[in-house]
Protein backbone atom coordinates (compact mmCIF):
# COMPACT_ATOMS: atom_id res chain seq x y z
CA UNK A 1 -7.34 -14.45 31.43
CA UNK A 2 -6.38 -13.16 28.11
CA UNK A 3 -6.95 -9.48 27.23
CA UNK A 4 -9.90 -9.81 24.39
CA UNK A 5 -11.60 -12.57 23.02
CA UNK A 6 -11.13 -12.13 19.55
CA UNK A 7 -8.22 -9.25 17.92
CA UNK A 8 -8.72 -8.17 14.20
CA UNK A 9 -5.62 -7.02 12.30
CA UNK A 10 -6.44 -4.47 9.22
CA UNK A 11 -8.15 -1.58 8.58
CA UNK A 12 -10.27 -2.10 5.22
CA UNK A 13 -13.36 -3.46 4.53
CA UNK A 14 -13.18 -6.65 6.43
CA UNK A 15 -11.66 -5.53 9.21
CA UNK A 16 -14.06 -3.18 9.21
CA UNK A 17 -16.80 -5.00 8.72
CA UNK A 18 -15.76 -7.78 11.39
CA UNK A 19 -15.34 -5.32 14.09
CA UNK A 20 -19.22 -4.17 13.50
CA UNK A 21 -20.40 -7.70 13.60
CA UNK A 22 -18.27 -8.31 17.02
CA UNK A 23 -19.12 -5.28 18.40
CA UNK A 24 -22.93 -5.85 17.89
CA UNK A 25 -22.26 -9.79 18.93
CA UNK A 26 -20.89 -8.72 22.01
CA UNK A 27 -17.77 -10.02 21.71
CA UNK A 28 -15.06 -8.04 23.34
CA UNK A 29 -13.03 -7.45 20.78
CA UNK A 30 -9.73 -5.57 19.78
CA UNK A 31 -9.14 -4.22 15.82
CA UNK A 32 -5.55 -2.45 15.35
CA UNK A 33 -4.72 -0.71 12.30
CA UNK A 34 -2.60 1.79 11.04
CA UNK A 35 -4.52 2.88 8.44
CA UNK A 36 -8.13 3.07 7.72
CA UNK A 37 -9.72 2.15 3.56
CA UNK A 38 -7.34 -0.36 2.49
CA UNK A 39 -6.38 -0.62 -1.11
CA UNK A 40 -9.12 1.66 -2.07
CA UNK A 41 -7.93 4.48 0.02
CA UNK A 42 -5.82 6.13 -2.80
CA UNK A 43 -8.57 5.54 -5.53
CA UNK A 44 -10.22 8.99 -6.81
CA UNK A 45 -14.06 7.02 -7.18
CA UNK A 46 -14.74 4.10 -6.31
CA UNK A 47 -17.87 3.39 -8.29
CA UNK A 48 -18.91 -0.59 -6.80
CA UNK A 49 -19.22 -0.20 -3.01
CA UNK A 50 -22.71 -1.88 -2.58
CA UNK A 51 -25.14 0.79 -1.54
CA UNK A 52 -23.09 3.97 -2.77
CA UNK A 53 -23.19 4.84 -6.49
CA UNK A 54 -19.70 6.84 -5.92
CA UNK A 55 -17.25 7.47 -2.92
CA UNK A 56 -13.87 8.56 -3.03
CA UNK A 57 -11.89 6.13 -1.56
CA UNK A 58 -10.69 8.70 0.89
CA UNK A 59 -14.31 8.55 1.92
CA UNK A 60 -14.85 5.24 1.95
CA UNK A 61 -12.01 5.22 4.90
CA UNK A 62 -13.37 7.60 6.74
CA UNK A 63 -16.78 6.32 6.61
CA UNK A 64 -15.22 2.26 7.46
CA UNK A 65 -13.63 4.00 10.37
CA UNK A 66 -16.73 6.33 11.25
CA UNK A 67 -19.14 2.72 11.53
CA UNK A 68 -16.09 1.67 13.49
CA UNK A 69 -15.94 4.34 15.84
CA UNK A 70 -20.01 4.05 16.25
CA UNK A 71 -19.03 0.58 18.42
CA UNK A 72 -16.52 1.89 20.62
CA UNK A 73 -16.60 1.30 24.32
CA UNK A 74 -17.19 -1.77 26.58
CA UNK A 75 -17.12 -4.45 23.73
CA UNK A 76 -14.70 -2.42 21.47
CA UNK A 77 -11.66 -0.91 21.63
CA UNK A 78 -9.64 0.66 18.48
CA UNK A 79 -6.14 0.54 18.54
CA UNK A 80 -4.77 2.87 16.15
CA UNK A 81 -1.91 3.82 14.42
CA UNK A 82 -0.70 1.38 15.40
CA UNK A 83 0.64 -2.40 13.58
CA UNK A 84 0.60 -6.11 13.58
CA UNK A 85 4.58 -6.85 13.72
CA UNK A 86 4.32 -10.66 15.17
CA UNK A 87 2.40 -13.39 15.84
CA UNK A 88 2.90 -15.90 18.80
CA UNK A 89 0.25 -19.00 18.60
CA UNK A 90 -0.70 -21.11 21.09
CA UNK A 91 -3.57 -24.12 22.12
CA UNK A 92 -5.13 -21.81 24.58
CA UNK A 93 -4.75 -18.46 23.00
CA UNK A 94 -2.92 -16.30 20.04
CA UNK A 95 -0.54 -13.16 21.00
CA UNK A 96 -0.14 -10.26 18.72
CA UNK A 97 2.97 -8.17 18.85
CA UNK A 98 2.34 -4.72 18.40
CA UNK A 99 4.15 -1.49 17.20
CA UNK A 100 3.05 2.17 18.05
CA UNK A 101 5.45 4.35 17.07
CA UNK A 102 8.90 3.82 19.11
CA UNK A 103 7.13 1.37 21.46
CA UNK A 104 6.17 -2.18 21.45
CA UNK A 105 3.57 -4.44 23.24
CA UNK A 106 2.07 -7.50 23.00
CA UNK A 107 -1.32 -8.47 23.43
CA UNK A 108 -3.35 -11.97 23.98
CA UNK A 109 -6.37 -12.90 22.62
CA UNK A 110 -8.68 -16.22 22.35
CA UNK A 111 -9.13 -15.79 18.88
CA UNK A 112 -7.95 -13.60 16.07
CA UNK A 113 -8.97 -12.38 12.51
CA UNK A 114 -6.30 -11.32 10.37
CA UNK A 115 -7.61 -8.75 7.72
CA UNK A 116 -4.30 -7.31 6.95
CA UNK A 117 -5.02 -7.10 3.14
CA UNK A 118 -2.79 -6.54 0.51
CA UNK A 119 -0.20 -3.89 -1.69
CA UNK A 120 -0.55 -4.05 -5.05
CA UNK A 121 3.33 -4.89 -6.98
CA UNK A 122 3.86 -1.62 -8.43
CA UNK A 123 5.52 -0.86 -12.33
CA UNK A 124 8.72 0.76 -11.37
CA UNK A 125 9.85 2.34 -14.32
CA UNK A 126 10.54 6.31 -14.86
CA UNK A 127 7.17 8.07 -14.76
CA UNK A 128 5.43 5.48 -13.14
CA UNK A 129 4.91 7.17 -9.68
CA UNK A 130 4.84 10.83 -11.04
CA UNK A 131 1.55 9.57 -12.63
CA UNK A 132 0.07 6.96 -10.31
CA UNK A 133 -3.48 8.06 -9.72
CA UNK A 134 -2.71 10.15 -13.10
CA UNK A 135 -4.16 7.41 -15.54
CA UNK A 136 -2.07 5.34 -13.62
CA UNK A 137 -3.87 3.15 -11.83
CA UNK A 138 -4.57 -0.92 -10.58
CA UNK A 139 -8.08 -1.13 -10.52
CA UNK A 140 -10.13 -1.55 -13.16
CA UNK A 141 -13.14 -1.81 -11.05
CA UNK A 142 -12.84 1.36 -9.17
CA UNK A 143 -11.41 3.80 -12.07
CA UNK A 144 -12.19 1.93 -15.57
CA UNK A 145 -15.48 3.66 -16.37
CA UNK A 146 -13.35 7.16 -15.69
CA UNK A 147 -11.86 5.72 -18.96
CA UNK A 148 -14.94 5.60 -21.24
CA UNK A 149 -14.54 6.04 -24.96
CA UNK A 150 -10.34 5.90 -24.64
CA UNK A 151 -8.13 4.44 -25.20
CA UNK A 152 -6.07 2.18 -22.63
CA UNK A 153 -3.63 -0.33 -21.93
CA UNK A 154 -3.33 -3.36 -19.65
CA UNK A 155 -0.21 -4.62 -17.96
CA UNK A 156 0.00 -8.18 -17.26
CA UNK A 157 -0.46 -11.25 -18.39
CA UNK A 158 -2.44 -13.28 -16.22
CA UNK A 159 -5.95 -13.96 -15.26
CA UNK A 160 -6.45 -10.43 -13.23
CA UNK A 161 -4.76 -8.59 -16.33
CA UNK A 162 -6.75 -10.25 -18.79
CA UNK A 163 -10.11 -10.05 -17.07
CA UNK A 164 -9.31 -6.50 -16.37
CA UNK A 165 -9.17 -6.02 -20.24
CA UNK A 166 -12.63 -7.68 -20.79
CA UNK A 167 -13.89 -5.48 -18.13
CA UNK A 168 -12.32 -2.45 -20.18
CA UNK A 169 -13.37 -3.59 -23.79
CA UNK A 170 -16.92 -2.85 -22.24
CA UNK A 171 -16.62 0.96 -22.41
CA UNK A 172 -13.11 1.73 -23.85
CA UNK A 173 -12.24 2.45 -27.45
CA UNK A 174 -9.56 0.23 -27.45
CA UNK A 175 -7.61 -2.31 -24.72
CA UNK A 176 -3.48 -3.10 -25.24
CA UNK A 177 -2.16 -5.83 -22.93
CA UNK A 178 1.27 -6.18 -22.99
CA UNK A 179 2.85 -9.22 -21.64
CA UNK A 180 6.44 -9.10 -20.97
CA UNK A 181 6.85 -12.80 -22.16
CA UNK A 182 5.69 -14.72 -25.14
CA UNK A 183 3.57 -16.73 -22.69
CA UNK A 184 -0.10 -15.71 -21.69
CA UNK A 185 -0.86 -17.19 -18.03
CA UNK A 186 -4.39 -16.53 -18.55
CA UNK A 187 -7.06 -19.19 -18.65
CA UNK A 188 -6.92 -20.12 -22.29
CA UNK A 189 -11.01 -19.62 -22.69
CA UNK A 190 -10.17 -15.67 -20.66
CA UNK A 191 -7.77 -15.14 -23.40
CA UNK A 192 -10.03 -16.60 -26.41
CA UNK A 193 -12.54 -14.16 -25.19
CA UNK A 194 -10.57 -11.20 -25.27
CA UNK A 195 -8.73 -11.94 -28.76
CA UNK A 196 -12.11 -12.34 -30.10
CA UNK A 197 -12.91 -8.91 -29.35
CA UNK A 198 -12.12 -6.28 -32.26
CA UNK A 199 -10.89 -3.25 -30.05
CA UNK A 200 -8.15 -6.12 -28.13
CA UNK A 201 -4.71 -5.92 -28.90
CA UNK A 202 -2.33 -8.36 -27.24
CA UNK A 203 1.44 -7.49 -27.67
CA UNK A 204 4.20 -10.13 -26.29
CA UNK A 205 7.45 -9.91 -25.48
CA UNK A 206 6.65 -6.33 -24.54
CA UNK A 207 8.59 -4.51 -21.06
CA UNK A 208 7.12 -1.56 -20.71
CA UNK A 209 10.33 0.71 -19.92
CA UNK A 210 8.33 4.21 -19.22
CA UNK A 211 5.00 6.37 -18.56
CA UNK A 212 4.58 9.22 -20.66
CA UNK A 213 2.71 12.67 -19.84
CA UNK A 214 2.38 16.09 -18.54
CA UNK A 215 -0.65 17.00 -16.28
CA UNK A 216 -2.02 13.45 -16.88
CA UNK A 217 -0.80 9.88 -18.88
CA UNK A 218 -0.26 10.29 -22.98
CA UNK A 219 1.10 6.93 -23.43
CA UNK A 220 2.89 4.19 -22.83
CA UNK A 221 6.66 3.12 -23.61
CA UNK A 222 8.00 -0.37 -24.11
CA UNK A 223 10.73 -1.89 -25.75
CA UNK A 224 10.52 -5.37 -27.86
CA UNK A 225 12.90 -8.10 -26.06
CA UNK A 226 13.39 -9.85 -28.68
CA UNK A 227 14.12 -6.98 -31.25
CA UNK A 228 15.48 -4.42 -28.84
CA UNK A 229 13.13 -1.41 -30.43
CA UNK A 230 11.41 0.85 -27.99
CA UNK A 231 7.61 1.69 -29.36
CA UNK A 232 5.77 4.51 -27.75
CA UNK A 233 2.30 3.35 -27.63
CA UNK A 234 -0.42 6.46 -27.14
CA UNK A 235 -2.92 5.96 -24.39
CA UNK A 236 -4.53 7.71 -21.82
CA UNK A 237 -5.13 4.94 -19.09
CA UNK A 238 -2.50 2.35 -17.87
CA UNK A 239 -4.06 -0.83 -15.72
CA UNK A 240 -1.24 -2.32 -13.94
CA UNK A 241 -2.47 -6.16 -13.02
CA UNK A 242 1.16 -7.34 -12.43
CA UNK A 243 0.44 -9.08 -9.05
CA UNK A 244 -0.47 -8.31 -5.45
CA UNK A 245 1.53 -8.02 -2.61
CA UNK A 246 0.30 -10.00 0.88
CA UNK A 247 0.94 -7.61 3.89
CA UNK A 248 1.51 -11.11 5.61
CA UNK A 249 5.20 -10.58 6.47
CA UNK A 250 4.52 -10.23 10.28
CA UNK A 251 3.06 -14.24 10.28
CA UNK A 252 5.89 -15.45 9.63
CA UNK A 253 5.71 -19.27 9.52
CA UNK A 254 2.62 -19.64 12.31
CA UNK A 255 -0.46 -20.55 9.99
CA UNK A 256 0.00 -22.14 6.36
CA UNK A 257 0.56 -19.58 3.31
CA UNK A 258 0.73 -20.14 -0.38
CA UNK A 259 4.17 -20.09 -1.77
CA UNK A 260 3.18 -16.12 -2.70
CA UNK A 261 2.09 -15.59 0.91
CA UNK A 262 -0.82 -15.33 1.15
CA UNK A 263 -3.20 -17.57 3.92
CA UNK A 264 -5.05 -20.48 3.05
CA UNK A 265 -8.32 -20.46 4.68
CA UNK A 266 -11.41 -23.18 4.57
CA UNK A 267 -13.55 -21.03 1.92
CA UNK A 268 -16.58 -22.13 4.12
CA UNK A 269 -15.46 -20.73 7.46
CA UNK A 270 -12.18 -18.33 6.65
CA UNK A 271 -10.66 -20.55 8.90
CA UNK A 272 -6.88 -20.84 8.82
CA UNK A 273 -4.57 -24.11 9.25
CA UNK A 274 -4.73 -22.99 12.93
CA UNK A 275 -8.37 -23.46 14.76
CA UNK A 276 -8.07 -20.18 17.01
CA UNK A 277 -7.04 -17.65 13.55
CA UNK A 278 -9.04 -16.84 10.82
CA UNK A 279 -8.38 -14.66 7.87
CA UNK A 280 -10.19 -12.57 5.00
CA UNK A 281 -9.55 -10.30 2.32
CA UNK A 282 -7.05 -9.63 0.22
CA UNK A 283 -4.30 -11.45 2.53
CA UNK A 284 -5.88 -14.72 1.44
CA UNK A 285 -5.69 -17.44 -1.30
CA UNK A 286 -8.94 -16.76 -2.32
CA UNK A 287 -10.06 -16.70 -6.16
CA UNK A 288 -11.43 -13.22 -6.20
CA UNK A 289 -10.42 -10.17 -4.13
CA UNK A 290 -12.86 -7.13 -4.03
CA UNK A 291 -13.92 -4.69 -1.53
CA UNK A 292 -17.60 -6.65 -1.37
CA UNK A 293 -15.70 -9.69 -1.25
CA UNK A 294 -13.37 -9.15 1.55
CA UNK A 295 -16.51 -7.47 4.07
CA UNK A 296 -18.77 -10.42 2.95
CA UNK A 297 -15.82 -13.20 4.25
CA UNK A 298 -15.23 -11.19 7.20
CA UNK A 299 -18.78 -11.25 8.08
CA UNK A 300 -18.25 -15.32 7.07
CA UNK A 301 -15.39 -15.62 9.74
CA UNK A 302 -17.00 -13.43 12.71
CA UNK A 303 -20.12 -15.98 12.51
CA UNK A 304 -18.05 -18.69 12.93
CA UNK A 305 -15.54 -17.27 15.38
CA UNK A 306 -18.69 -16.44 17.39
CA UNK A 307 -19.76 -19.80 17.31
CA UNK A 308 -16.10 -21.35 18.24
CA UNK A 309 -16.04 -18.79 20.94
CA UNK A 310 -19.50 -19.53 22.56
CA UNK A 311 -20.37 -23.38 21.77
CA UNK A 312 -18.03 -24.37 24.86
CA UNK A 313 -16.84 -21.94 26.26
CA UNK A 314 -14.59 -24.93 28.38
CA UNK A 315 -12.83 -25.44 24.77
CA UNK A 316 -12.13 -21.95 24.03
């Protein structure tokens, strides 16, 4: 008889959210995470968490892992610190290998949620940490509004770094994206939209090469790769939207992931190419990835894990 019915892997939002849901479906369930927010965890205000005009996103962990902690005991059990570091599949149940500090375990499950999330791709170049959280930052959404009336620039060159600058040109004085190659990867409409705006500036062939400041950001510098010349370009907000990271590493090959990592799921059911593993959040392939986003598909997945779990119970 395996341990739990269902284990959820990740801390944020929708592993959060999840672990309500099976908690209050009576599912006896397992979530282990070694940290508690997710991405938003290091943001000073998150300003779009449904129901709360502002949080920090320190408080936004505490409070996911306060709702958390509400459902512990006979149909939930937190483990924590504690991490995901490999995953064992099989027709009758999944087994999670886990790490707590020096010591190792592995539990079984019938079912499993991954909501491991993601890490943005940080700009490593000199300044760049000194001033993360500084007016350095990678999301728009949480900290662009602290950035009202200024002016900013935009790192990237695809879809999420242009629709971060359309999202800026709302309330900034002006938006920079620099691209480090002469090619935009942007939708070609996304990028019509933002060159038609008259406070856009779109510089190719730019590498940024270093963050400027003292207490906080005073610009950006970047040098011209086809000319060689370094520019220092004054701002007082950076938006890095060079990629995201999936913390997916401990999968290894055992459900189907995009060629960046990250797990394809059915967008109707957050199912996975496995029929006992589901996934949501940031970890996934899908289009948009937002704290809102990744509860509401986690809520998606626990429904139909509930269902899997209890429509035969002879077949789970």
């Amino acid at each position: 008889m395996s341990d739990f019915e269902l284990l959820i892997v990740g801390g944020g939002p929708a592993g959060a959210a999840a672990a309500v849901y099976a908690a209050r479906k009576q599912l006896k369930t397992a979530i282990i995470t070694d940290e508690w927010g997710g991405q938003s965890n290091i943001s000073l205000d998150v300003q779009n968490w449904i129901g709360t005009p502002s949080i920090s996103g320190a408080d936004l962990a505490n409070a996911l892992k306060a709702h958390v902690e509400a459902y512990k005991g006979e149909f939930l059990e937190i483990i924590s610190p504690a991490r995901a570091i490999a995953l064992e599949l099989h027709n009758d149940v999944v087994q999670v290998r886990l790490a707590q500090g020096k010591d190792e375990r592995m539990i079984e499950s019938r079912a499993l949620l991954i909501a491991s999330g993601a890490r943005r791709r940080k700009l490593e170049v000199p300044g760049a940490a000194a001033f993360d959280q500084k007016g350095l930052t990678y999301c728009a959404s949480c900290d662009g509004p602290l950035f009202s009336g200024q002016d900013v620039a935009v790192i990237g060159a695809g879809n999420a770094a242009f629709e971060t600058a359309l999202q800026l040109l709302a309330y900034c004085k002006t938006v920079t994206l620099l691209s480090r190659s002469e090619t935009l990867r942007a939708d070609e409409i996304t990028v019509a939209a933002a060159r038609a705006h008259p406070n856009m500036r779109i510089i190719t062939n730019a590498e940024p090469t270093a963050v400027e400041g003292a207490q906080f950001v005073t610009g950006l510098t970047y040098k011209d790769t086809n000319a060689g010349k370094e520019t220092l370009l004054p701002v007082v907000g950076i938006f890095v939207e060079i990629g995201l990271l999936p913390n997916t590493e401990w999968l290894g090959s055992s459900v189907e992931l995009t060629p960046i990592k990250q797990v394809v799921v059915d967008p109707r059911t957050q199912r996975t190419s496995h029929p006992r593993v589901w996934a949501a959040g940031d970890c996934t392939n899908g289009i948009y990835h937002q704290n809102n986003i990744a509860a509401g598909d986690a809520v998606k997945a626990l429904e139909d894990v509930y269902m899997f779990l209890r429509r035969n119970k002879s077949e789970a």
